[in-house]
Protein backbone atom coordinates (compact mmCIF):
# COMPACT_ATOMS: atom_id res chain seq x y z
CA UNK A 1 62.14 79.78 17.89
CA UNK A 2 60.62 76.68 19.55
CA UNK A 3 61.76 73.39 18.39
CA UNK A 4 58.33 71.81 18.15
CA UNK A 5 55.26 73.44 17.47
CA UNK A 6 51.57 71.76 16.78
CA UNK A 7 49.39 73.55 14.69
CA UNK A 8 45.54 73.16 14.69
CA UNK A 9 42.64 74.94 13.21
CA UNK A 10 42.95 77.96 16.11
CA UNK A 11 45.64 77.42 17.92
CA UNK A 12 49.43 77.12 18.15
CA UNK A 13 50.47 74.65 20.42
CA UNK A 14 54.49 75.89 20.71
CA UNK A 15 56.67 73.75 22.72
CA UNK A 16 59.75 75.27 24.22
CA UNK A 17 62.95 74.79 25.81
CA UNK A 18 65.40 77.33 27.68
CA UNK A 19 68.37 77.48 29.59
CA UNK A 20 68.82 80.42 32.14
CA UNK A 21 69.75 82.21 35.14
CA UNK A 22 67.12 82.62 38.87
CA UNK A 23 68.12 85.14 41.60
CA UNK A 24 66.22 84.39 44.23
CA UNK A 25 65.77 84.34 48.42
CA UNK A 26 64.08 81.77 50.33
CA UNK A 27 63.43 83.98 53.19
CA UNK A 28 61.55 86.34 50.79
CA UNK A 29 62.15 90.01 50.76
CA UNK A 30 65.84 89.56 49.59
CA UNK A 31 66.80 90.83 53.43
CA UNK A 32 68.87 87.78 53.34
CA UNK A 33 72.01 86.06 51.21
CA UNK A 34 70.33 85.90 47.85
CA UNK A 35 71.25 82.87 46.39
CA UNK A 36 71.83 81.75 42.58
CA UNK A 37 70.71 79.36 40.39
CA UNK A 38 71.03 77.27 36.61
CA UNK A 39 67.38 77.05 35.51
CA UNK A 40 66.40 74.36 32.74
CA UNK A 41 62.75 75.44 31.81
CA UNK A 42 60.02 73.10 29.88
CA UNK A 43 57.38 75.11 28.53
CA UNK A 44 54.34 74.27 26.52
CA UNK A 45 52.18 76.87 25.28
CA UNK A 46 48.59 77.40 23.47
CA UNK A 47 48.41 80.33 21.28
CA UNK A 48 45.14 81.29 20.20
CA UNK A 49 44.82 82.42 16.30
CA UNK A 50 42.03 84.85 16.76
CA UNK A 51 43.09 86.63 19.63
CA UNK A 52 46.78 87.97 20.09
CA UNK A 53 46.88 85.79 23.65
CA UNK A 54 49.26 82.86 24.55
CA UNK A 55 48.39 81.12 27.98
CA UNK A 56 51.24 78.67 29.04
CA UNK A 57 52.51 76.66 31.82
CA UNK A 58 56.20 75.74 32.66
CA UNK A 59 58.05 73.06 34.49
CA UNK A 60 61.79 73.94 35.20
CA UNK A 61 64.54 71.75 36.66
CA UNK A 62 66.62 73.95 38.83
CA UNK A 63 70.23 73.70 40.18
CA UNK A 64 71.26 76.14 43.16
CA UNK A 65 74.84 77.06 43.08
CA UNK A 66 75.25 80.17 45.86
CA UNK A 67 73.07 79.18 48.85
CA UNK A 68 73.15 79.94 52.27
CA UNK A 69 74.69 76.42 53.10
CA UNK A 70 77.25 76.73 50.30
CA UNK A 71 76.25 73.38 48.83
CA UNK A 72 74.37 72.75 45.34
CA UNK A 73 71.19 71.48 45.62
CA UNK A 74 68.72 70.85 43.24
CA UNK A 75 64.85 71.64 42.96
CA UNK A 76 61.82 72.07 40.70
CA UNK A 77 59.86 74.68 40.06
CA UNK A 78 56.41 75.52 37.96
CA UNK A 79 53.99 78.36 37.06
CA UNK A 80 51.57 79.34 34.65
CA UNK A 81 50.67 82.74 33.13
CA UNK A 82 49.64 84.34 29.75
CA UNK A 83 51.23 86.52 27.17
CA UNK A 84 49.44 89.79 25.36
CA UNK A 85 51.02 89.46 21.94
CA UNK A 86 51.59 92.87 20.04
């Protein structure tokens, strides 16, 4: 359930927030330590009315725990995609 959402005529405009869990590897490939993060993702959506389609972008504030240095460091990341609703 997102905590805000702005409605207009045809579309939802859902605004989200999550707390999860990245695998990842730098080197890509995961031929490498994989290392391990604590992802804090901002999303904001727009959800079209007509049309079962949500495009969204998302901003997410990352701390890496398990890294090939052993040390936490922090990062951002961002992406944008859409979502087929059924």
């Amino acid at each position: 359930m997102p905590p805000v959402v702005g409605r207009g005529r045809s579309v939802l405009v859902p605004l989200r927030l999550g707390l999860g869990v990245a695998f990842f590897d730098g080197g890509g490939g995961f031929a490498d330590q994989v290392n391990v993060a604590v992802r804090a993702p901002l999303q904001l959506g727009l959800r079209l009315r007509s049309t079962p389609l949500e495009f969204y972008g998302e901003i997410s504030f990352k701390v890496v725990l398990v890294n090939e240095s052993d040390t936490a460091t922090t990062d951002i990341d961002g992406g944008a995609g859409f979502r087929l609703l059924f």
